[in-house]
Protein backbone atom coordinates (compact mmCIF):
# COMPACT_ATOMS: atom_id res chain seq x y z
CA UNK A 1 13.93 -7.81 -0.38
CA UNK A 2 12.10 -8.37 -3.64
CA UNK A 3 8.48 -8.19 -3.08
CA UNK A 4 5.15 -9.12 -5.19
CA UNK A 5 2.97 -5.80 -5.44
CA UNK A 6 -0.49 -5.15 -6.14
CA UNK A 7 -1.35 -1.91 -7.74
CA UNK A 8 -4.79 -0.30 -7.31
CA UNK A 9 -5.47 2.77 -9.37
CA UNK A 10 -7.85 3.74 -11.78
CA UNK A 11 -5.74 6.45 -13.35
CA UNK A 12 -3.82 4.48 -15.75
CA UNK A 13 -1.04 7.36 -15.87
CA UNK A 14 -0.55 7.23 -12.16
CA UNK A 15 -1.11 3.16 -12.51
CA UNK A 16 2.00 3.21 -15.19
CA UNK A 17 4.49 5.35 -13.05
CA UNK A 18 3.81 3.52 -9.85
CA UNK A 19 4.48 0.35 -12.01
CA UNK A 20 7.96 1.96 -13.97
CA UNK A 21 8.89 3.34 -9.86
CA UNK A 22 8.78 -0.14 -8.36
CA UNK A 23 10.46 -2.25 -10.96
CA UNK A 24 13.23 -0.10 -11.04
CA UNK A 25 13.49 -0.69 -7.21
CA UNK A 26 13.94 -4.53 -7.88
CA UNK A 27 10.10 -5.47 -7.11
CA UNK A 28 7.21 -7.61 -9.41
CA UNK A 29 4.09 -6.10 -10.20
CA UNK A 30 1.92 -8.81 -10.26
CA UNK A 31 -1.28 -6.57 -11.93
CA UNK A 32 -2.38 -3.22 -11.93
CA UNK A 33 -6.34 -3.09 -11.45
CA UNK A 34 -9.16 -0.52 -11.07
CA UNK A 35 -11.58 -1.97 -9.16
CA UNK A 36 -11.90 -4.35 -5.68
CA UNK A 37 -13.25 -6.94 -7.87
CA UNK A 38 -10.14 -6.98 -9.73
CA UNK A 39 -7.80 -6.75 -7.04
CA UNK A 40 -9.85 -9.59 -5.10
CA UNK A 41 -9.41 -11.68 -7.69
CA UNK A 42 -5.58 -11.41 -8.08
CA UNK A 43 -5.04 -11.62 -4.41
CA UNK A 44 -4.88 -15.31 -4.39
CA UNK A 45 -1.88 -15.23 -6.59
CA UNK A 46 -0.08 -14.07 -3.56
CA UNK A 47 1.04 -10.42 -2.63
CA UNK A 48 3.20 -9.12 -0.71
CA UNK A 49 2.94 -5.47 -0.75
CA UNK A 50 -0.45 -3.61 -2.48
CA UNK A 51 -0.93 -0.22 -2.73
CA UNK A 52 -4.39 0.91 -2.73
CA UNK A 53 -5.73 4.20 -3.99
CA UNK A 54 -9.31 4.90 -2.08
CA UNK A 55 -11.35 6.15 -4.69
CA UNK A 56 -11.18 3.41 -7.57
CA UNK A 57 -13.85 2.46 -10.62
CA UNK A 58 -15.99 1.14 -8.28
CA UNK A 59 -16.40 4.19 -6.11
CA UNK A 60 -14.81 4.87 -2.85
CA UNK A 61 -13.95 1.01 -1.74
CA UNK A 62 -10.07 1.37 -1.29
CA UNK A 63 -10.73 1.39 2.85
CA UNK A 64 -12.73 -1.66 2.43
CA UNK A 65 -10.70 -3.26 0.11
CA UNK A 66 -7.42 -2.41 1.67
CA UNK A 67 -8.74 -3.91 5.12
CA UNK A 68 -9.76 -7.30 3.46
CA UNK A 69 -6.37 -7.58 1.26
CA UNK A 70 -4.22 -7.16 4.43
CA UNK A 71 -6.46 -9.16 6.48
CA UNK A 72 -7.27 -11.96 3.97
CA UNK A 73 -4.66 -12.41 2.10
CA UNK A 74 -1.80 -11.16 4.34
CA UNK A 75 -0.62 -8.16 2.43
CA UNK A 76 1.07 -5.34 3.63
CA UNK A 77 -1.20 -2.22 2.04
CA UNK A 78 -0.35 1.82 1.74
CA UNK A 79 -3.09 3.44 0.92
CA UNK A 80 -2.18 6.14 -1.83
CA UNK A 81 -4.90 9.37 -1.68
CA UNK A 82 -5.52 12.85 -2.07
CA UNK A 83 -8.35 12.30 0.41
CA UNK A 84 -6.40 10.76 3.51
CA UNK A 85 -9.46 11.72 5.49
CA UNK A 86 -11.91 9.39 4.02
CA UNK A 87 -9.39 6.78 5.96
CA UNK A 88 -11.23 6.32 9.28
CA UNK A 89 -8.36 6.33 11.94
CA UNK A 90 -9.23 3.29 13.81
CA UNK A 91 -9.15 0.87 10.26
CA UNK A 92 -7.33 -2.10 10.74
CA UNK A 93 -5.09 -4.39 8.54
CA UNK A 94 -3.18 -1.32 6.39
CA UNK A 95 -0.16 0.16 7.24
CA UNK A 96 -0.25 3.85 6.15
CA UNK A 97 -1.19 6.64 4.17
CA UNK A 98 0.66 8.31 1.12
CA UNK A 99 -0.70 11.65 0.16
CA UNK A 100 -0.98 12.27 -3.05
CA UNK A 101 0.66 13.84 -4.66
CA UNK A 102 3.51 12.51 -3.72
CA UNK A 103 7.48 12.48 -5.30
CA UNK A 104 9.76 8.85 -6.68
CA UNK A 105 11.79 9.32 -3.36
CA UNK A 106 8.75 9.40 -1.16
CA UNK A 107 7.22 6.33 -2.83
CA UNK A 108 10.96 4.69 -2.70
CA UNK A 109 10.99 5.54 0.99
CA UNK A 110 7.48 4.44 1.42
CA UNK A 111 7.69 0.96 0.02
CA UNK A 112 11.27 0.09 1.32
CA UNK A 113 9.53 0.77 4.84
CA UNK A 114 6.76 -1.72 4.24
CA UNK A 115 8.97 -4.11 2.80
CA UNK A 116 11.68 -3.91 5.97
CA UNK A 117 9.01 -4.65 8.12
CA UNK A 118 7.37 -7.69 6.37
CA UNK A 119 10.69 -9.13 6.60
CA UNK A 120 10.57 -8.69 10.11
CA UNK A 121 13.15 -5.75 10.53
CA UNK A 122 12.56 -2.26 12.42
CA UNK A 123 12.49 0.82 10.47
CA UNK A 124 11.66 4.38 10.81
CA UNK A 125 8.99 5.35 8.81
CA UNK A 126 9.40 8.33 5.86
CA UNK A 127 7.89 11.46 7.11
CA UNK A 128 5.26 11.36 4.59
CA UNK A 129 4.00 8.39 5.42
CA UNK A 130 0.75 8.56 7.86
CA UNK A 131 0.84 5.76 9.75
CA UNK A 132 -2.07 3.95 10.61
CA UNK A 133 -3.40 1.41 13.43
CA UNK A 134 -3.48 -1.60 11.51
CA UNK A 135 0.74 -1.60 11.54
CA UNK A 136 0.12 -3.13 15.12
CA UNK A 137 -2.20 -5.77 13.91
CA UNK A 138 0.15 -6.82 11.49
CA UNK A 139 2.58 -7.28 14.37
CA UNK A 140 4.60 -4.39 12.76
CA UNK A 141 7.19 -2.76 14.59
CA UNK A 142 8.54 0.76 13.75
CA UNK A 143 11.08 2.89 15.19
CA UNK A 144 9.47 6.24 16.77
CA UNK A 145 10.53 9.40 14.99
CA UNK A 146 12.85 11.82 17.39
């Protein structure tokens, strides 16, 4: 359940640990970018997973961005924020929201969702994970929370 993942973060300390967090869990980091123009332009190298901060070098394009990379390109995006309301709640394409800040386990929890679900399984999503409309454009199916 090895996946490709896109990181998009300008704060190259928060950039490093999400890299260290995810190769320890068995996954590729294909690039860590600041910017949309960046991601956008590793995005053809295919990606399975990105997670997208919202506000980035180039201001506050993560919604945008995060739309257009799941959209596009067919990646399954987490948005990764302090500011989970600049998210509008209708956006399509992404699957969720990670409030920063968040802990390893979260992130572990986070990620192993997403990937269960592009390989087509069911899973019940972490509890501090906000999930978001564009899960059902994806065709994603989750397990409701008792």
């Amino acid at each position: 359940m090895s996946q490709r993942v896109l990181i998009v973060e300008d704060e190259a300390l928060i950039a490093l640990d999400l890299s260290h967090c995810l190769e320890a869990m068995g996954h590729e980091v294909v690039a860590t970018v600041v910017d949309s123009e960046e991601a956008l332009s590793v995005a053809p190298q295919g990606i399975d997973l990105a997670l997208v901060d919202l506000n980035l070098r180039d201001g506050p394009t993560g919604p945008a961005l995060g739309e257009t990379l799941a959209r596009k390109w067919g990646a399954t995006v987490i948005y990764l924020t302090a500011n989970p309301g600049q998210v509008a709640p209708g956006i399509a394409g992404p699957v969720g929201i990670l409030p920063k800040p968040f802990t390893d386990a979260a992130l572990t929890q986070a990620v192993s969702f997403a990937a269960s679900l592009r390989e087509g399984g069911s899973a019940v999503p972490p509890s501090e994970l906000r999930l978001l409309a564009g899960a059902a454009v994806q065709g994603i199916r989750w397990e409701a929370r008792l």
